[in-house]
Protein backbone atom coordinates (compact mmCIF):
# COMPACT_ATOMS: atom_id res chain seq x y z
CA UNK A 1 75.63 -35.87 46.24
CA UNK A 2 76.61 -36.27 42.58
CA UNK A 3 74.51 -38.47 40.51
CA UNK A 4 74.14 -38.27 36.73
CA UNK A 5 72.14 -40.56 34.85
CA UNK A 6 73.17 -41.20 31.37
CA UNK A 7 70.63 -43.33 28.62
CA UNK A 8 71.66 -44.67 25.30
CA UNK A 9 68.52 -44.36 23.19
CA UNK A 10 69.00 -46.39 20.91
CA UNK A 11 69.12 -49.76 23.06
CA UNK A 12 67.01 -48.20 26.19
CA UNK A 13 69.94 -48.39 28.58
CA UNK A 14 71.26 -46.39 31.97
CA UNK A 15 74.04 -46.11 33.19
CA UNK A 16 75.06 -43.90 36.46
CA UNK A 17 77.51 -41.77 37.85
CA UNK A 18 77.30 -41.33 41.61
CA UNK A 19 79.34 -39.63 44.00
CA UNK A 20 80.53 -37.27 46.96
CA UNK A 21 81.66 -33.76 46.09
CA UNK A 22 83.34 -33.57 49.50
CA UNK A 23 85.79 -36.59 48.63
CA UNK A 24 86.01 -36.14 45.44
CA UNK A 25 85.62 -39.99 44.51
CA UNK A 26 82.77 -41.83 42.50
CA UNK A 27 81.32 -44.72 40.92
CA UNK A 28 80.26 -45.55 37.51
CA UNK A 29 77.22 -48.27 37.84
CA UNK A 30 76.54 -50.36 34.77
CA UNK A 31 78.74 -48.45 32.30
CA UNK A 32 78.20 -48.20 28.42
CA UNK A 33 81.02 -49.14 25.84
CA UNK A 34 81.57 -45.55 24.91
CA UNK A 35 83.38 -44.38 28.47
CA UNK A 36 84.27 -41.00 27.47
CA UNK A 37 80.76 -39.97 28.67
CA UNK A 38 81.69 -41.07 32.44
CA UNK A 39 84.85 -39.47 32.39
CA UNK A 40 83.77 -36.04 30.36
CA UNK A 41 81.14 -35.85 33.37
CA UNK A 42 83.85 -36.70 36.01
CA UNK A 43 85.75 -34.13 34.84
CA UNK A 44 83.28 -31.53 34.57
CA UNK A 45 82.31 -32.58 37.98
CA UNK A 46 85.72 -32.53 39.36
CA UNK A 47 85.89 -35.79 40.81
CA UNK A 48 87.77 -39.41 40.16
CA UNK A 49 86.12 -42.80 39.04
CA UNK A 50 87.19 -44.85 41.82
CA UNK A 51 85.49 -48.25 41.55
CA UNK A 52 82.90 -49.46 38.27
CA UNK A 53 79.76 -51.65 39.41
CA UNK A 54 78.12 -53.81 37.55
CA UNK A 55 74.52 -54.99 39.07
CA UNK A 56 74.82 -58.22 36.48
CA UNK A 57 76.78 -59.19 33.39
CA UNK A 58 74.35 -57.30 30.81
CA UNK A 59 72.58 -59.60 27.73
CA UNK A 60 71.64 -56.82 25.12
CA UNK A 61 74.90 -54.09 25.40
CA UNK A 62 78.37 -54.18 25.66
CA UNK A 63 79.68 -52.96 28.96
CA UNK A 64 82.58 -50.37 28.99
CA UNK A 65 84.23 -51.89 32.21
CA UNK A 66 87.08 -53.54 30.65
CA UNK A 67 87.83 -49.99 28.87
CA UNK A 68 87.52 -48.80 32.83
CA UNK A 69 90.02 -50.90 34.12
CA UNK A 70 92.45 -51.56 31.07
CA UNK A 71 92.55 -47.50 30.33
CA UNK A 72 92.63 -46.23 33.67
CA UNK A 73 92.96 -48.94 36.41
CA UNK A 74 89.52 -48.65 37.70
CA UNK A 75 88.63 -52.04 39.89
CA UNK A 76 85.25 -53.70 39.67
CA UNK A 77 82.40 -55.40 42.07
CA UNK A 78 80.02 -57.55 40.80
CA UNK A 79 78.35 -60.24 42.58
CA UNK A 80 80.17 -64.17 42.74
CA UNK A 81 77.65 -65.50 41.06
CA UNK A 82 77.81 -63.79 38.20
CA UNK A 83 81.27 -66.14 37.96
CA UNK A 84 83.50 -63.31 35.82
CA UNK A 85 86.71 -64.46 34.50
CA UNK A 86 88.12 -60.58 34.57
CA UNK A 87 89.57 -59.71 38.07
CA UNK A 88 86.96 -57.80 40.15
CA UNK A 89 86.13 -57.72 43.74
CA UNK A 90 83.07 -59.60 44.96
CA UNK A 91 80.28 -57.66 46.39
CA UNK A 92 78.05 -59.60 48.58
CA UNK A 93 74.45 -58.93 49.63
CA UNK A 94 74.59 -55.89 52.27
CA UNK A 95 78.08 -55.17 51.31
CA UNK A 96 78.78 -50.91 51.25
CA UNK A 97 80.95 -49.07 48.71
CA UNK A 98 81.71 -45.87 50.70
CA UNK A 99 82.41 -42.75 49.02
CA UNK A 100 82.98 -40.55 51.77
CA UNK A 101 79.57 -39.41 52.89
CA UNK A 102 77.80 -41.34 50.21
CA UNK A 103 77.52 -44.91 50.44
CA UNK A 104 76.03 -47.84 48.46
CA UNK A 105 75.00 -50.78 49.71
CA UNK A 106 74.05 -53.81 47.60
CA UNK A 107 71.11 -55.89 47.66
CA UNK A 108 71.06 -59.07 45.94
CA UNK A 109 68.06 -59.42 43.66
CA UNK A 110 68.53 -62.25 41.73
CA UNK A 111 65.86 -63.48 39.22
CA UNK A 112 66.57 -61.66 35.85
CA UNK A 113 69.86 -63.20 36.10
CA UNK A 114 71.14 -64.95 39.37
CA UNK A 115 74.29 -61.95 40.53
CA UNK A 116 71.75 -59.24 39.77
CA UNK A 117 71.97 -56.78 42.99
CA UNK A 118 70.74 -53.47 43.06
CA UNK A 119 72.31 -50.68 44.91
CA UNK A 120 70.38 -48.99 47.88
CA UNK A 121 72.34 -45.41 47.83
CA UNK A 122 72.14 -43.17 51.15
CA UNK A 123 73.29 -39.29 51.58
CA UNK A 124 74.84 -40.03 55.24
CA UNK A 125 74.56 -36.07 55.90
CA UNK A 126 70.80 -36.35 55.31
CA UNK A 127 69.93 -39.37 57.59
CA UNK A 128 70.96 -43.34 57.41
CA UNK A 129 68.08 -44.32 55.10
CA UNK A 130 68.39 -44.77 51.29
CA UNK A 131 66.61 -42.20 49.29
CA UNK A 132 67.73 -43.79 45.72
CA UNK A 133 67.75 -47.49 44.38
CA UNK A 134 69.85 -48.39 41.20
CA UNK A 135 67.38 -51.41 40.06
CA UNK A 136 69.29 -52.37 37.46
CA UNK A 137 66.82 -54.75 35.25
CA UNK A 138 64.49 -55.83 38.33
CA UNK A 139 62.28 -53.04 38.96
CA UNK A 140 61.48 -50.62 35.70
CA UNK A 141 59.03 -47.77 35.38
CA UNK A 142 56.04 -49.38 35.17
CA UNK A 143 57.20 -53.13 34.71
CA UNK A 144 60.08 -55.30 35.76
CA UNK A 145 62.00 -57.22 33.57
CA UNK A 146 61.84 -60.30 32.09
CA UNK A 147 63.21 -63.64 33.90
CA UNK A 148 64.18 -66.08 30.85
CA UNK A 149 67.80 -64.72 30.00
CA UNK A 150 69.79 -66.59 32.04
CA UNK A 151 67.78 -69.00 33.55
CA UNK A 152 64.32 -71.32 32.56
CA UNK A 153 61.28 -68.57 33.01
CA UNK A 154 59.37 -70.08 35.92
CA UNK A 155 62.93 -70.13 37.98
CA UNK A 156 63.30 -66.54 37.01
CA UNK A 157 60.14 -65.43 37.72
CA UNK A 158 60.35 -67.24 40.76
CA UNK A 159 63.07 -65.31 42.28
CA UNK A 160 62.24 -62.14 40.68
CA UNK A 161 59.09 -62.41 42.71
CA UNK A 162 61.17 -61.97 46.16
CA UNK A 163 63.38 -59.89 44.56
CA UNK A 164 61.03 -57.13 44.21
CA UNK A 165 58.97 -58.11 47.53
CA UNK A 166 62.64 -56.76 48.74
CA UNK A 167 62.46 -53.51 47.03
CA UNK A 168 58.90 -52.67 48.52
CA UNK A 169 60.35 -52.63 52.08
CA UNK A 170 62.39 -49.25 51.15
CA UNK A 171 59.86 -46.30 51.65
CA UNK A 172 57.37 -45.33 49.66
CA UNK A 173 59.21 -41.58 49.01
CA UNK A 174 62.88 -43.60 47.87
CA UNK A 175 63.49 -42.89 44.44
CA UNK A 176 63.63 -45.86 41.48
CA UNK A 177 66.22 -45.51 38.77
CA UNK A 178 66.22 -48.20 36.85
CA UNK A 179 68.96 -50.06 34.28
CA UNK A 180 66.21 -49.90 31.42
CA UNK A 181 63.83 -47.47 30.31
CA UNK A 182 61.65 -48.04 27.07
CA UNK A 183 63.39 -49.45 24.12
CA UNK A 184 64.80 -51.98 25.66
CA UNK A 185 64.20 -55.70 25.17
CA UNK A 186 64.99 -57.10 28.91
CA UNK A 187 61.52 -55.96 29.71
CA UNK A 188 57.66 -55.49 28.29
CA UNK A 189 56.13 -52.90 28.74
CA UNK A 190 58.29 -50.39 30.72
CA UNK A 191 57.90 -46.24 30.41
CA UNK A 192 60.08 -44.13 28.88
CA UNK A 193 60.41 -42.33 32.20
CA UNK A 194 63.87 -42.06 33.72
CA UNK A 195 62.64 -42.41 37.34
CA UNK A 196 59.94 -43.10 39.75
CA UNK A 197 59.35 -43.47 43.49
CA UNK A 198 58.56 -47.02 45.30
CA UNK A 199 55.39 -45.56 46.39
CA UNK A 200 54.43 -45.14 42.25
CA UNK A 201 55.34 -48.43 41.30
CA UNK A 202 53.63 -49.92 44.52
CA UNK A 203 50.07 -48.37 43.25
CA UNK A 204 50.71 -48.62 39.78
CA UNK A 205 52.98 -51.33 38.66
CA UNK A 206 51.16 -54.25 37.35
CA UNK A 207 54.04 -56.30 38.02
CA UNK A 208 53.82 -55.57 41.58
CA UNK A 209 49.86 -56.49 41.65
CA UNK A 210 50.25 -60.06 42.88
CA UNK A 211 50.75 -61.43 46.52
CA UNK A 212 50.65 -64.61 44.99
CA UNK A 213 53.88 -66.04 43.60
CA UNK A 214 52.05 -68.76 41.49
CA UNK A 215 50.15 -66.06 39.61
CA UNK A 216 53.32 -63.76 39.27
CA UNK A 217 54.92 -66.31 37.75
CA UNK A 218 52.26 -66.86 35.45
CA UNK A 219 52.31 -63.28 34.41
CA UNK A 220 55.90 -62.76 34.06
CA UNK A 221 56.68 -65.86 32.06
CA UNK A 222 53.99 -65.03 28.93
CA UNK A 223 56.91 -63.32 27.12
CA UNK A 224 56.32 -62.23 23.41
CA UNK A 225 59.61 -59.72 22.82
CA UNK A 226 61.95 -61.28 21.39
CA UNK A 227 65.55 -62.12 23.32
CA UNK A 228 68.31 -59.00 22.81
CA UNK A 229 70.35 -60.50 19.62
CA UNK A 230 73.22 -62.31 20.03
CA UNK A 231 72.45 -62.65 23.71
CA UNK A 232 75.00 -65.45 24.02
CA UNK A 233 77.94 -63.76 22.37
CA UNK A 234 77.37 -60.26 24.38
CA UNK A 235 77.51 -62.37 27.98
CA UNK A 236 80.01 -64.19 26.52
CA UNK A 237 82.16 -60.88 26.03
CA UNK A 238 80.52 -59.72 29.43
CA UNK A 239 82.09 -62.26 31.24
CA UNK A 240 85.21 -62.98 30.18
CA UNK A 241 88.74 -61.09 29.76
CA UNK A 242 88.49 -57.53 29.41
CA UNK A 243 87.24 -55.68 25.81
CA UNK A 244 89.50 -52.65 25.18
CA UNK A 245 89.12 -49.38 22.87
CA UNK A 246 88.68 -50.78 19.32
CA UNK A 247 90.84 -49.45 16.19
CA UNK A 248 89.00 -46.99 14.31
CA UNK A 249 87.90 -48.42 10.77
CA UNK A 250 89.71 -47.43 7.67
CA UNK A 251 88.70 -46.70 4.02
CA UNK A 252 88.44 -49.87 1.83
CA UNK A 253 89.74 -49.49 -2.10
CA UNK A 254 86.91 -52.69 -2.33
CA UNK A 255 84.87 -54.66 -0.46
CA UNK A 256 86.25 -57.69 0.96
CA UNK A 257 84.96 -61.40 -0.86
CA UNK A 258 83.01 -63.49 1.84
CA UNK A 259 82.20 -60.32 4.47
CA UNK A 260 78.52 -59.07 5.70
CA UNK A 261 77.95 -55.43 3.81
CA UNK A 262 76.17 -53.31 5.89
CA UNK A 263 74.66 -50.03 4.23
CA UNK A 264 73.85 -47.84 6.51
CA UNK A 265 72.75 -44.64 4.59
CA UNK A 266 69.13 -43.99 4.20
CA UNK A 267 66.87 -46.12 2.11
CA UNK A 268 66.20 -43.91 -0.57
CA UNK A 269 70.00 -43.97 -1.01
CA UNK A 270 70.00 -47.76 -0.98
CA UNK A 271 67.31 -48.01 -3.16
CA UNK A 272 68.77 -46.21 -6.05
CA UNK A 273 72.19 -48.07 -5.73
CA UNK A 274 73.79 -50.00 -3.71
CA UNK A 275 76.52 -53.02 -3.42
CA UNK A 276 75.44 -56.44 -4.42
CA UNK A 277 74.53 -58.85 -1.37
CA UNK A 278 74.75 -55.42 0.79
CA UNK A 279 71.85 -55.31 4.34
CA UNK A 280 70.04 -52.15 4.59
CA UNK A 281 70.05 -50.58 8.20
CA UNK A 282 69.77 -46.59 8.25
CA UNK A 283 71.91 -45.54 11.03
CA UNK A 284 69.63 -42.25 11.04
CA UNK A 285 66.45 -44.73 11.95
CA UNK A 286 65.68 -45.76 15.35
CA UNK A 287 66.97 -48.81 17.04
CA UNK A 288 69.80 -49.25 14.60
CA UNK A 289 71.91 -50.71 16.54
CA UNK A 290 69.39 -53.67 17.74
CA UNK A 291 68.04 -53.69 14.26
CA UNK A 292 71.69 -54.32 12.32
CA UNK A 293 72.49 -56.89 15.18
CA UNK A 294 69.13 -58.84 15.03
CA UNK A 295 70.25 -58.80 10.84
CA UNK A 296 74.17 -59.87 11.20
CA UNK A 297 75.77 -62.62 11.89
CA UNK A 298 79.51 -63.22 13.50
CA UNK A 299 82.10 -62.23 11.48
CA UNK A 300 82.96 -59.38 9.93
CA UNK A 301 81.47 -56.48 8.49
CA UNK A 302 81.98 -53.73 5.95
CA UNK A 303 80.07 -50.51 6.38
CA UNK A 304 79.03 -48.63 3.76
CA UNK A 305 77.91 -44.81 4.09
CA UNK A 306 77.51 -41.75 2.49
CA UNK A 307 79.87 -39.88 4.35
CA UNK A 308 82.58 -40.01 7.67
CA UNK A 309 80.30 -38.69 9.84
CA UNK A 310 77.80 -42.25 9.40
CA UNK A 311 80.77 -44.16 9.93
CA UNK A 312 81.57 -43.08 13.18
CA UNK A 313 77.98 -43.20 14.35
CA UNK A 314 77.64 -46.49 13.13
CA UNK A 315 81.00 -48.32 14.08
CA UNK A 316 80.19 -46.91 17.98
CA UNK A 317 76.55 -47.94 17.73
CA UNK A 318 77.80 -51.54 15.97
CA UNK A 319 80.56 -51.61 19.19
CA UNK A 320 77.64 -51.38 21.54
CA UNK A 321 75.91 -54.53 20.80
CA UNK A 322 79.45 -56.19 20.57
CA UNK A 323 79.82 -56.69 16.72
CA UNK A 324 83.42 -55.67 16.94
CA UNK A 325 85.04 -57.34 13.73
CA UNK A 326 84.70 -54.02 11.69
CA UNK A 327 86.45 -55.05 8.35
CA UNK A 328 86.31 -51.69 7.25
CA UNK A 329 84.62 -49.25 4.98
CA UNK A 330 83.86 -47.77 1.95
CA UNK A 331 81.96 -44.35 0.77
CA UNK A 332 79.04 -44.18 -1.52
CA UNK A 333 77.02 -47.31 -3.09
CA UNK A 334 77.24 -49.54 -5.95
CA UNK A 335 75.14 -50.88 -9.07
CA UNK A 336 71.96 -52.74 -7.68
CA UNK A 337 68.98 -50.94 -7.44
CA UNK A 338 65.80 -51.70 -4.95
CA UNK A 339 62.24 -50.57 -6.35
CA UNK A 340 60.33 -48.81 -3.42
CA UNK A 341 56.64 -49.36 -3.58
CA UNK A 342 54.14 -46.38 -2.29
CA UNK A 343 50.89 -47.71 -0.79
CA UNK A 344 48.50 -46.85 -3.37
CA UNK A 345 50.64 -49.24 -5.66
CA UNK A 346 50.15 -52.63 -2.55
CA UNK A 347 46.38 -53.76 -4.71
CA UNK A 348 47.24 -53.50 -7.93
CA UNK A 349 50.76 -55.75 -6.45
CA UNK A 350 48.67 -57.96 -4.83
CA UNK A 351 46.13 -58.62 -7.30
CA UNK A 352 49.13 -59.52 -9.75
CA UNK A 353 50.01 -62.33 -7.51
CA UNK A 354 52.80 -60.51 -5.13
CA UNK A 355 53.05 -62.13 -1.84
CA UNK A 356 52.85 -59.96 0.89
CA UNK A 357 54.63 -60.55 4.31
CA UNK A 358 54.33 -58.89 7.79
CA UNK A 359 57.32 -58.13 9.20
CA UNK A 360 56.26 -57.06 12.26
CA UNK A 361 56.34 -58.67 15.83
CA UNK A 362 53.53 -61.33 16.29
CA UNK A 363 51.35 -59.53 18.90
CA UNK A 364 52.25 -55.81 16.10
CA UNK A 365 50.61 -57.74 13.69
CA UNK A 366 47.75 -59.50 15.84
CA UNK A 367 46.32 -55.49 16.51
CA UNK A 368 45.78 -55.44 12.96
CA UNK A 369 47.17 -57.03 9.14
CA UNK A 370 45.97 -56.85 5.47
CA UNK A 371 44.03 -60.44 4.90
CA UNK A 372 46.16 -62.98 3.09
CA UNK A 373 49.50 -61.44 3.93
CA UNK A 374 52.23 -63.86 6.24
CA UNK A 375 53.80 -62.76 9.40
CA UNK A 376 57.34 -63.45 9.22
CA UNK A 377 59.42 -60.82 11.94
CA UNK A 378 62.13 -59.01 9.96
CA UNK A 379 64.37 -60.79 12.34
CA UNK A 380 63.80 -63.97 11.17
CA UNK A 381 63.46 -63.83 7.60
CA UNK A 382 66.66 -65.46 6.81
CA UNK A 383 65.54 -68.63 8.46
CA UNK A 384 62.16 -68.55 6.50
CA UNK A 385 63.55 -68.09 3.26
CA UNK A 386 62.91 -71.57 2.26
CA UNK A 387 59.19 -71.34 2.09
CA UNK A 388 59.45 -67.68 0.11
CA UNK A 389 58.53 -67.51 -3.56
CA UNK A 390 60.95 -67.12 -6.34
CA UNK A 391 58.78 -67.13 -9.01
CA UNK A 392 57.21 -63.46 -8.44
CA UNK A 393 57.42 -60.90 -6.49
CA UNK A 394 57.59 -60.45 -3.06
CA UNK A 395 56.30 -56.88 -1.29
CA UNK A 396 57.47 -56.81 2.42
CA UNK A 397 55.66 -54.00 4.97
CA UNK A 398 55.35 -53.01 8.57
CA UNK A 399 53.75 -50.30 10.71
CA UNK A 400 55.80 -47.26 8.42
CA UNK A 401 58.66 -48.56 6.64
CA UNK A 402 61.73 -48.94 8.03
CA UNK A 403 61.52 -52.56 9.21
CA UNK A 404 60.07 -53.28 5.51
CA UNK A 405 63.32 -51.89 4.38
CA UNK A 406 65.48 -53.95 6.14
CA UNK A 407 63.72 -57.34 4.80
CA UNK A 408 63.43 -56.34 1.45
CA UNK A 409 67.10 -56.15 1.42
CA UNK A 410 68.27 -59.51 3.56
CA UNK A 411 65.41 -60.89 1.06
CA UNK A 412 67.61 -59.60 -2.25
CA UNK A 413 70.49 -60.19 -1.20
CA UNK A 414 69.28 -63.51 -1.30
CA UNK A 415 68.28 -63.23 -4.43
CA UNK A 416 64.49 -62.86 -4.15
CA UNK A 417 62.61 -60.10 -6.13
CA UNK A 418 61.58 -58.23 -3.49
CA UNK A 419 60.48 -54.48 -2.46
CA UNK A 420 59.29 -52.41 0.31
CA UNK A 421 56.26 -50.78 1.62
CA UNK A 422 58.44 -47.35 2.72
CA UNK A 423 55.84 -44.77 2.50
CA UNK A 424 53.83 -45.51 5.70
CA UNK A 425 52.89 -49.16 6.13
CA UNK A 426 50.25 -50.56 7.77
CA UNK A 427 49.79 -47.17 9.56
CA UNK A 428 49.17 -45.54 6.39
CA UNK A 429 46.63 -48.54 4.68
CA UNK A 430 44.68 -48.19 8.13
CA UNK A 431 44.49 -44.68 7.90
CA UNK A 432 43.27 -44.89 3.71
CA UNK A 433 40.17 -46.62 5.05
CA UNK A 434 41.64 -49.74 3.89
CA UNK A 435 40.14 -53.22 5.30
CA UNK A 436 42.51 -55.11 8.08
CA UNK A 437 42.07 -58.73 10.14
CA UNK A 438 42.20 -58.32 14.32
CA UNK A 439 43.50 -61.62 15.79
CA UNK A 440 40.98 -62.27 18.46
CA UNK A 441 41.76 -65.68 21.37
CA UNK A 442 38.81 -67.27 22.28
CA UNK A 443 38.16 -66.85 25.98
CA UNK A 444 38.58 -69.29 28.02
């Protein structure tokens, strides 16, 4: 057999190659945007994409089937109830995609979202059992994933309860890959593994400790990640008419009046100049394409970066999470500067009046937080800006930095007098013996 899994980092993703060397043909299973990967590896393997499945129309990325089919004529299953407006053949529960010796066969899971299947994937000169599972986002390593995309929680959980009751009838020794390893946000608290067995997650998986529907659902419905951003537009894109290749940027002689700047060089370039009303997202940081789309809104953007080579990793990364109206860019930064504020410098801020704010998750900044500071996620700042000083200034921080970054600029562009915590964060007051508040519930 030929199977090659493939996992974008920066949004947690897998996608899969799988196929028979004796036939030549294979499959691409949840593909990314960027294709060339699938086909680099199909070449190098010596075999043809024949079919692309998708196990559900994907919330958080971009998928590259349209590219698939418009490019090179590749035809697509997906189950009916996903309801896609692109031309694909449905693939029913128990339905096989043969591949010479190789087959897959598809069992519905619904529950994350109502088409999601996985793929049960036998080696027919090796016996008639499966010995992988594609899971797609129902069973991860150590979790399974989260039931309020597509549907009202307690309906999701509901069927993602017999969904994976399904799952534990393949054999212990069958091996899990899943659509989602850490990173992602269509799960909790998933590894960063890229595989496990049935017979791991079965002793270990928390999510597969309950018997008891009513207390699954329970579990699986206290949610506290926030939803992939713009969730609606990337189904939206999902599901309808094919997405081709995208026109490379080109060089702007000035930035457009009315469009979303999006600096993308490090911070410390940023800080010491940069284009007014610009968004600071490194695209050398983790995460940056979640972070710039949890920061943008629709419409278009202009990148700015230090060189070429951070335009290209940024307009791919941007293309991922389906921000696609690229206006264009320009090199190097402008005439507004951002002070940077080092950690011994937070008192002497704070005891001038500064206002401090969290800009961590919720249950980041329930572990621990500097007394007196206000938890507003970085994601959400732009929507809290009402209730933000003006009249001094305002000092934004998180665990190390980056996320302090970003806020501190959505914040001045907005015309707030505001400046990040860069050199370490909360990590780094913790660590300087420096007091912090634990949220503690009261039991029950």
């Amino acid at each position: 057999m030929i199977f090659t899994q493939f996992v974008d980092d920066a949004l947690g993703c897998a996608s899969y190659l799988v196929g028979d060397p004796g036939t030549g043909d294979a499959v691409v299973v949840d593909p990314a945007f960027a294709i060339e990967q699938y086909l680099e590896e199909a070449e190098r393997r010596d075999v043809r994409i024949v079919r692309v499945v998708e196990t559900h129309t994907h919330a958080d990325h971009l998928s590259g089937h349209g590219r698939l089919a418009l490019e090179h004529g590749i035809p697509i299953s997906i189950h009916p109830a996903a309801d896609a407006e692109y031309p694909h053949d449905a693939m029913d529960d128990g339905a096989e995609i043969v591949l010479g010796h190789i087959v897959l066969r598809c069992i519905h899971t619904p529950g994350h979202r109502p088409e999601h299947c996985c793929l049960a994937v036998m080696d027919r000169t090796r016996g008639n059992d499966p010995w992988i599972v594609l899971t797609g986002d129902s069973l991860f390593v150590g979790d399974a994933a989260r039931p309020d995309l597509a549907v009202e929680a307690r309906e999701g959980a509901e069927g993602l309860f017999h969904s994976l009751r399904r799952l534990l009838e393949l054999g212990d020794g069958v091996e899990v890959f899943p659509g989602h390893v850490a990173g992602s946000l269509c799960g909790k608290g998933m590894s960063s593994k890229a595989s496990t067995t049935i017979g791991f997650e079965r002793r270990f998986n928390k999510a597969l400790a309950h018997d008891d529907v009513v207390l699954f659902v329970a579990e699986s419905t206290g949610i506290s990640t926030p939803r992939p951003p713009n969730m609606e537009q990337i189904v939206e894109l999902n599901k309808g008419p094919f997405i081709g290749a995208q026109p490379e940027p080109t060089e702007l002689d000035e930035l457009p009046m009315g469009t979303q700047i999006l600096d993308v060089r490090p911070i410390e370039s940023f800080a010491a100049g940069h284009h007014p009303g610009a968004l600071s997202v490194p695209v050398s940081g983790t995460r940056f394409s979640t972070k710039a789309a949890f920061v943008l809104d629709r419409g278009p953007v202009a990148v700015v970066a230090a060189d070429e080579d951070e335009v290209v990793q940024a307009t791919r990364a941007l293309w991922s999470v389906g921000q696609l109206d690229i206006a264009g860019y320009v090199l190097g930064g402008g005439t507004e500067s951002l002070e940077l504020v080092r950690i011994e410098q937070l008192d002497a801020l704070l005891e001038a009046g500064a206002e401090l704010i969290d800009v961590r998750e919720k249950d980041e900044r329930d572990s621990g937080y500097i007394a007196g500071s206000r938890n507003i996620p970085y994601r959400l700042l732009a929507l809290g800006e009402a209730d933000l000083p003006r009249d001094r200034k305002i000092v934004t921080i998180c665990e190390v930095g980056p996320r302090a970054a970003i806020a501190a600029s959505i914040l001045a562009a907005r015309g707030f007098d505001a400046h990040p915590v860069v050199d370490g964060g909360i990590d780094a007051w913790m660590a300087a013996g420096k007091p912090t508040v634990e949220f503690r519930r009261c039991g029950g």
